[in-house]
Each structure stands twice: as C-alpha cells, then as structure tokens.
N, C-alpha and C. Protein backbone atom coordinates (compact mmCIF):
# COMPACT_ATOMS: atom_id res chain seq x y z
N UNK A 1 -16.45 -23.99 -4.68
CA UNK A 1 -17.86 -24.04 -4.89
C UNK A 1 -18.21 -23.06 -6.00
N UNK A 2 -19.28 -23.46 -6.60
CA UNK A 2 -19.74 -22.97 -7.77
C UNK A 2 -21.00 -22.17 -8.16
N UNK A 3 -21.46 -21.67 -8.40
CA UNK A 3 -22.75 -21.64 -9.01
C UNK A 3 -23.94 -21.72 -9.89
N UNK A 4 -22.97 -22.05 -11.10
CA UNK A 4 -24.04 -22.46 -12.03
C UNK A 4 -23.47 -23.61 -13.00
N UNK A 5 -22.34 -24.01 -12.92
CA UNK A 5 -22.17 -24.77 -14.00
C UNK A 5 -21.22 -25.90 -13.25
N UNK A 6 -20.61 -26.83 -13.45
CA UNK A 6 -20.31 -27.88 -13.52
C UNK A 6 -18.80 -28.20 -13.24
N UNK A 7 -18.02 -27.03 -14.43
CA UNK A 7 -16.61 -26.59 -14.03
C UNK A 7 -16.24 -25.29 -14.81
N UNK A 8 -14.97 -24.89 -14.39
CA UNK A 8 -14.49 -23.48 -14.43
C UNK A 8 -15.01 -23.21 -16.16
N UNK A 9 -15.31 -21.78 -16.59
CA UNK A 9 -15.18 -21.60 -18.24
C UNK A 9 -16.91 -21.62 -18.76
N UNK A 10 -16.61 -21.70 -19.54
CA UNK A 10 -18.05 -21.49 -19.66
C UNK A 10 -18.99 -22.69 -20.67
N UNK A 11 -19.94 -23.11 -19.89
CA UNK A 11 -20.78 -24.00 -19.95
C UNK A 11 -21.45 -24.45 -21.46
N UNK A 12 -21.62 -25.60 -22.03
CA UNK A 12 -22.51 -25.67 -23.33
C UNK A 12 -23.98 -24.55 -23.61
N UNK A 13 -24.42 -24.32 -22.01
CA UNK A 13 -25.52 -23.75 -22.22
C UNK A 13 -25.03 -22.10 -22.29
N UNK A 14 -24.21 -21.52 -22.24
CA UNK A 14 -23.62 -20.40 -22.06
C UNK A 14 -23.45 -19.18 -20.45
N UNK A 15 -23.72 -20.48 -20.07
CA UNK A 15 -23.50 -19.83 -18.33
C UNK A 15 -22.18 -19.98 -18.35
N UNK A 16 -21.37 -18.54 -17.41
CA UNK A 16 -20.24 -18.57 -17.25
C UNK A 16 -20.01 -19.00 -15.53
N UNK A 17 -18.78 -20.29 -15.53
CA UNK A 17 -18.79 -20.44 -13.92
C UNK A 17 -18.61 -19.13 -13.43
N UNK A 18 -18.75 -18.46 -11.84
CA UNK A 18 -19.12 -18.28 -11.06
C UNK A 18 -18.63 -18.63 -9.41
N UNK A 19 -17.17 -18.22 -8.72
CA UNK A 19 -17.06 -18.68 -7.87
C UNK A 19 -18.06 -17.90 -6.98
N UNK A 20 -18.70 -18.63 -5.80
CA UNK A 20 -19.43 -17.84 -4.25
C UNK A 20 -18.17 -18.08 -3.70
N UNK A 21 -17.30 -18.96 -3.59
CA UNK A 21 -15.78 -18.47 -2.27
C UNK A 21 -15.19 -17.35 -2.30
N UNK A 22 -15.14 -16.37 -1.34
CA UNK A 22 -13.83 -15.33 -1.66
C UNK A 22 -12.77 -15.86 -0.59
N UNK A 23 -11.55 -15.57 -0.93
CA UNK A 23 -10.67 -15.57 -0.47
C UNK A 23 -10.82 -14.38 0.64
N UNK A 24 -10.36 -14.15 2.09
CA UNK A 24 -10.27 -13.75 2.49
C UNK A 24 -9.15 -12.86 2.69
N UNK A 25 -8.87 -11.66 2.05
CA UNK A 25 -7.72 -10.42 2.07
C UNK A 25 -7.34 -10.38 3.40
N UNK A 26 -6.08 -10.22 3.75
CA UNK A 26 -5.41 -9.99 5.03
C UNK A 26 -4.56 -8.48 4.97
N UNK A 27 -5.27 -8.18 5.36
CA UNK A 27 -4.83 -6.58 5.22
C UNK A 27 -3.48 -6.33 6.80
N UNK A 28 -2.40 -5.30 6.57
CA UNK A 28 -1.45 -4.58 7.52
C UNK A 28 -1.79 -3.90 7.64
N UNK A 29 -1.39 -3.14 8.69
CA UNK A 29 -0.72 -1.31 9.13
C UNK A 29 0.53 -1.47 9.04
N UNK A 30 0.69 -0.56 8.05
CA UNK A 30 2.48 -0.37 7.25
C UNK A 30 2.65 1.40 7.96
N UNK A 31 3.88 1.70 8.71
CA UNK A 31 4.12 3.20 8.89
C UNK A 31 5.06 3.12 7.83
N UNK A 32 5.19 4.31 6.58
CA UNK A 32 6.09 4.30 5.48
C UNK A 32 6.47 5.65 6.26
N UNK A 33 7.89 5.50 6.07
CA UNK A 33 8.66 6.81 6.12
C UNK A 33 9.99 6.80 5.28
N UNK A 34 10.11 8.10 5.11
CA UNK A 34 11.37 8.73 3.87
C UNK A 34 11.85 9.96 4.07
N UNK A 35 13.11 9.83 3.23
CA UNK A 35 14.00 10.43 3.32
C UNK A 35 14.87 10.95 2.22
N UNK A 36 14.19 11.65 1.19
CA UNK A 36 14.55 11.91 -0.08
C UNK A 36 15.36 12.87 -0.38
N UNK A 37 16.52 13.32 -0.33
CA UNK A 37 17.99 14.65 -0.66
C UNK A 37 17.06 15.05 -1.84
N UNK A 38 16.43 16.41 -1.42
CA UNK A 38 16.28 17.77 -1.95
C UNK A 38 16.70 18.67 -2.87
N UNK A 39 18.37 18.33 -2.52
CA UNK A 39 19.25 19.50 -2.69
C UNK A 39 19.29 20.02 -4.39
N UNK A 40 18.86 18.81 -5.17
CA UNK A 40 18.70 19.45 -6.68
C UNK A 40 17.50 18.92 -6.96
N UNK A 41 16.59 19.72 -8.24
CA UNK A 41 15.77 19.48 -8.64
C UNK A 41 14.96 18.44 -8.72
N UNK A 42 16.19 17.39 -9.35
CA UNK A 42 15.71 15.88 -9.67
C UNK A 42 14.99 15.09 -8.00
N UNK A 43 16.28 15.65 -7.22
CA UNK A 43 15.29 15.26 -5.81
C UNK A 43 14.11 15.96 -5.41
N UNK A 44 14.26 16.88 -5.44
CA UNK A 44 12.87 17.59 -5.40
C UNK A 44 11.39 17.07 -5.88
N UNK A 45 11.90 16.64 -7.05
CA UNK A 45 11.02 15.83 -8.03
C UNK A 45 10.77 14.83 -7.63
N UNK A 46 11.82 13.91 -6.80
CA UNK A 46 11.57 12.45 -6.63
C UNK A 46 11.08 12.60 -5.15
N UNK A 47 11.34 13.37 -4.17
CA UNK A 47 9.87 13.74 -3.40
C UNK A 47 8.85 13.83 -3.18
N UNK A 48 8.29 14.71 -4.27
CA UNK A 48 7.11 14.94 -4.71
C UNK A 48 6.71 13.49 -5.13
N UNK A 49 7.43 12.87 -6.04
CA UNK A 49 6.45 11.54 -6.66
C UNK A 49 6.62 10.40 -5.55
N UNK A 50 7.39 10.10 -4.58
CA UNK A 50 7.39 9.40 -3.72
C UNK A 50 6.15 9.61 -2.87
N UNK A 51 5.68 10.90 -2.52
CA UNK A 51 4.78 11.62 -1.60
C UNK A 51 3.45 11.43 -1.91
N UNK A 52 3.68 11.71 -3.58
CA UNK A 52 2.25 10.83 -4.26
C UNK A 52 2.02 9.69 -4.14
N UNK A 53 3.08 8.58 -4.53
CA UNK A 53 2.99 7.19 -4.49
C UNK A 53 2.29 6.92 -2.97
N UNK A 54 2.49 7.40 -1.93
CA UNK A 54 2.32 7.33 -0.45
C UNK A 54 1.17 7.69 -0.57
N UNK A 55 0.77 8.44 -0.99
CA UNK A 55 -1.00 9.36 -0.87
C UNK A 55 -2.11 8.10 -1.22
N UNK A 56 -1.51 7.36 -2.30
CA UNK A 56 -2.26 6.48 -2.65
C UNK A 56 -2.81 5.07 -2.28
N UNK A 57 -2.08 4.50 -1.41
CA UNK A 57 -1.78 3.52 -0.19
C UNK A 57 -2.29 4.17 1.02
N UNK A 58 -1.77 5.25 1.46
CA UNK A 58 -2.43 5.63 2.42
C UNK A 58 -2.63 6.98 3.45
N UNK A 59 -2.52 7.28 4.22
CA UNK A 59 -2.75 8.84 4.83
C UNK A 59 -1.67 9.00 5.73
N UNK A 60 -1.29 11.23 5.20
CA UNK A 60 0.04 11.29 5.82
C UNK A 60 -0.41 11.98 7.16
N UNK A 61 1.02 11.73 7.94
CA UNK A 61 0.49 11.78 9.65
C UNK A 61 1.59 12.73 9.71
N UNK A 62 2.35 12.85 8.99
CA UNK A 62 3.47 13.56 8.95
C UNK A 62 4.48 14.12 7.52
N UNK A 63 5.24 15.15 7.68
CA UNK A 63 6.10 15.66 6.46
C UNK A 63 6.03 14.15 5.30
N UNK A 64 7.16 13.49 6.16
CA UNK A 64 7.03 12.25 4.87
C UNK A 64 7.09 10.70 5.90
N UNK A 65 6.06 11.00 6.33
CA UNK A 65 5.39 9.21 7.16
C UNK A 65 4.05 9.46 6.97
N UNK A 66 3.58 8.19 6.14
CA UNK A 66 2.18 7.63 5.97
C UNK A 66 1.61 6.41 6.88
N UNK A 67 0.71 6.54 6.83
CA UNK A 67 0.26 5.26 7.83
C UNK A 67 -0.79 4.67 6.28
N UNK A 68 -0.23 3.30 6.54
CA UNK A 68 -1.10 2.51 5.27
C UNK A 68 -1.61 1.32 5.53
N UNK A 69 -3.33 1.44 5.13
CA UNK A 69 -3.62 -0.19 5.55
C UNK A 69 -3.78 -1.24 4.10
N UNK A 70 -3.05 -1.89 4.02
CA UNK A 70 -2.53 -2.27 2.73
C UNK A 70 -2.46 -3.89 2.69
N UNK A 71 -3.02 -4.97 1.71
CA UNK A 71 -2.64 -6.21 1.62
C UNK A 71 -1.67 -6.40 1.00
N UNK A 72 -1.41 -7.57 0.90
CA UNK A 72 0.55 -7.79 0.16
C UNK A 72 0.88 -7.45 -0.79
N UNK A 73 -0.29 -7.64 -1.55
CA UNK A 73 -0.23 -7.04 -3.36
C UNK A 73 -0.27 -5.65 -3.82
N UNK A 74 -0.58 -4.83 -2.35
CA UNK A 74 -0.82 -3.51 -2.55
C UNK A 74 0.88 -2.66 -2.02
N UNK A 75 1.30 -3.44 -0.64
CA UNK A 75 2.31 -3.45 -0.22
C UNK A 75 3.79 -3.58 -1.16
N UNK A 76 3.52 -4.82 -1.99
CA UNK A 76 4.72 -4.73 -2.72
C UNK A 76 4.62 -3.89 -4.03
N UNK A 77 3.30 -3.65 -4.74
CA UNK A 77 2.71 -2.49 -5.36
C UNK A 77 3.50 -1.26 -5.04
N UNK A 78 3.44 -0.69 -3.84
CA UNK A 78 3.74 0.29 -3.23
C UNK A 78 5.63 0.48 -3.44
N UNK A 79 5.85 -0.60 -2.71
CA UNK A 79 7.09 -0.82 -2.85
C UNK A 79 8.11 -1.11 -4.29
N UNK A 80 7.80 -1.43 -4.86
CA UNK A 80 7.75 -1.57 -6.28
C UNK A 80 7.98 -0.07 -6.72
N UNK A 81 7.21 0.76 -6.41
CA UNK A 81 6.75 1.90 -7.55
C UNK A 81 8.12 2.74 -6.54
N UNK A 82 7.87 2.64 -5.30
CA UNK A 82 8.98 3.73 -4.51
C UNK A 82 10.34 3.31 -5.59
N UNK A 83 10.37 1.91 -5.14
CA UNK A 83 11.93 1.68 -5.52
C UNK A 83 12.00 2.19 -6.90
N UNK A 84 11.54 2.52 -8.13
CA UNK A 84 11.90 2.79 -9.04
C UNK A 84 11.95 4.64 -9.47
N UNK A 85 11.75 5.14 -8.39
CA UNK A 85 11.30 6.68 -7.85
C UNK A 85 13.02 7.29 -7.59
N UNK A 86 12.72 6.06 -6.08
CA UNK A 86 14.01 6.68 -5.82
C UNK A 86 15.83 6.40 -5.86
N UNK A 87 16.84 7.44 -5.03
CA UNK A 87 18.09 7.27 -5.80
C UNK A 87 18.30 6.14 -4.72
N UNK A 88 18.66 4.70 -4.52
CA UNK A 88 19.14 4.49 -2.69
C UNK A 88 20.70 4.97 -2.94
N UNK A 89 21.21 5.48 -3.42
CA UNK A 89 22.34 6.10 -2.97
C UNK A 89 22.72 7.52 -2.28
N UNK A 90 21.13 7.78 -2.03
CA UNK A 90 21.34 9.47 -1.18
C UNK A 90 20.10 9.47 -0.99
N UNK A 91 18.66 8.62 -1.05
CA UNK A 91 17.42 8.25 -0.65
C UNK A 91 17.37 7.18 0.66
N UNK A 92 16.37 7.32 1.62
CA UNK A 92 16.17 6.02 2.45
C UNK A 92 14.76 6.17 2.38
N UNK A 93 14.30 5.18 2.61
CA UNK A 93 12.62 4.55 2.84
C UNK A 93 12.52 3.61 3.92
N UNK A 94 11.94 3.06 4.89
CA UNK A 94 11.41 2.13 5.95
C UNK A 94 10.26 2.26 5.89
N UNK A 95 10.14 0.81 5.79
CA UNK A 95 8.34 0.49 6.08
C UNK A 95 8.54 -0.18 7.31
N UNK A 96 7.78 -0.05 8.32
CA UNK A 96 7.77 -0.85 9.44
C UNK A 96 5.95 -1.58 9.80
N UNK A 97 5.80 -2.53 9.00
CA UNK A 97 4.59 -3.63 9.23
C UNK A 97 4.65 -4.33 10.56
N UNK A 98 3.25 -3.33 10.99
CA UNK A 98 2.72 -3.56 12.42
C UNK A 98 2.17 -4.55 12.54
N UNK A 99 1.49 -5.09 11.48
CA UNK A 99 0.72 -6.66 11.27
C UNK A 99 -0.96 -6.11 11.48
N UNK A 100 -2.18 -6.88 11.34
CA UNK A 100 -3.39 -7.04 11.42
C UNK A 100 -3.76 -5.96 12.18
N UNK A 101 -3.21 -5.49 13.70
CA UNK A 101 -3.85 -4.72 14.45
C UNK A 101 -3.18 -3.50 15.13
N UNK A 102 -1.73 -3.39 14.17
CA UNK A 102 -1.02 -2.17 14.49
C UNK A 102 -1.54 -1.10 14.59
N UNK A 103 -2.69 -0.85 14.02
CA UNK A 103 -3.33 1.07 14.39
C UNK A 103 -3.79 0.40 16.30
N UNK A 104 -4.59 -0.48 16.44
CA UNK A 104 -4.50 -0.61 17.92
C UNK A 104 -3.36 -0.36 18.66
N UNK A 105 -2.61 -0.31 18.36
CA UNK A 105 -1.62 -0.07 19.31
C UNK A 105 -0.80 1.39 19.21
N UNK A 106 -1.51 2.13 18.34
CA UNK A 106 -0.74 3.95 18.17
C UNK A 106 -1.77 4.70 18.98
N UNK A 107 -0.70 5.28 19.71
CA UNK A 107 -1.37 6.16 20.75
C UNK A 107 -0.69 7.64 20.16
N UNK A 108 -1.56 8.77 20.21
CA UNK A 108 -1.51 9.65 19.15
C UNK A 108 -2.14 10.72 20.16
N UNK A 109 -1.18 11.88 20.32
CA UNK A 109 -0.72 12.74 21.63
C UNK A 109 -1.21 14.20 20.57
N UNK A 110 -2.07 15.12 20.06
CA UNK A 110 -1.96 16.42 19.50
C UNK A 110 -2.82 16.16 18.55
N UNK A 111 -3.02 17.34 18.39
CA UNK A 111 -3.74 17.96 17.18
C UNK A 111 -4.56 17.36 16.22
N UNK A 112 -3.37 16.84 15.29
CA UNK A 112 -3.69 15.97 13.61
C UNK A 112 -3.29 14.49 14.35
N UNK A 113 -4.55 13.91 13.37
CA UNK A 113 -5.07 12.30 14.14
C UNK A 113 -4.63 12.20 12.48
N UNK A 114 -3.89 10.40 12.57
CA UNK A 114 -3.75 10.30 11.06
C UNK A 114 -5.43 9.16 10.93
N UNK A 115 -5.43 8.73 9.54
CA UNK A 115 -6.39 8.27 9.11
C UNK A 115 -6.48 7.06 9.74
C-alpha cells in the first residue's frame, strides 16, 4: 500500500511513493559471552574492542557477558564485527538466542540487574 502515487519512484507530478506498511522487526534476547587470552597486548586490545563491540548491541551483566535485544541484521552485525576482532585460535565467543521472550525467563539473584 501506498500513499500518494500510483507506483514505486517518483511520480510525473513530483510526489515521491511512500510506503504506510512496515514490516514488522522481530527482535531476540541474545546472552553474548567471551573469552579473549590477555596474555599479550594484542589480546588485551582485542578485549577491549570486543567489549566495545558488545556495549553497542547491548548491556553488560557481567566481566564479559552481555545481554542483547537485537534483530537479525543487528545480530549478524554484531557477529560479523566480533569475528573480525577476534583470534579463534586462543579466543571463544557464544551467543546463546533465547528467542522473542528470553529476558522472561532470567531470574536474576543480587545486586546488579542487567538491562
């Protein structure tokens, strides 16, 4: 469905189509956790930027586990940017996708509540 013109692009009269449909985003709860070797600089480094990449997706609940509510494009976004961060030959990462209503189901015992 449309709103002002006839079809997609833009019209003789200079109206540009206009969808009213949105697609409806299907958003997860992703728990990201890692495991980045320290022991020299370069890891150190690739810590830190893994830790960022995580900040940005979503909120940390822990040292290095984020809880992220994320759609697919943001998810493989995410994933995307880790994998080129880190070494997997002395790095690990797990995402474990809870699906639609995984924060319903974390029960969260102390102190710091994640986001």
């Amino acid at each position: 469905m449309h709103s002002q013109c006839c079809s997609p692009g833009t019209c003789g009269g200079g109206h540009r189509w206009v969808s009213t449909v949105r697609d409806e985003v299907s958003v997860v709860f992703v728990l990201v956790t890692y495991d980045v070797n320290t022991e020299s600089p370069e890891g150190r480094r690739r810590l830190r930027t893994v830790a960022r990449i995580c900040m940005n997706y979503g909120t940390r609940v822990q040292n290095s586990v984020f809880e992220c509510v994320v759609d697919s494009v943001q998810l493989m976004e995410m994933k995307t940017k880790i994998g080129e961060v880190i070494d997997p030959a002395i790095d690990s990462v797990r995402y474990y996708n809870l699906g639609k209503h995984g924060r319903d189901h974390v029960e969260h015992v102390g102190a710091k509540r994640g986001g």
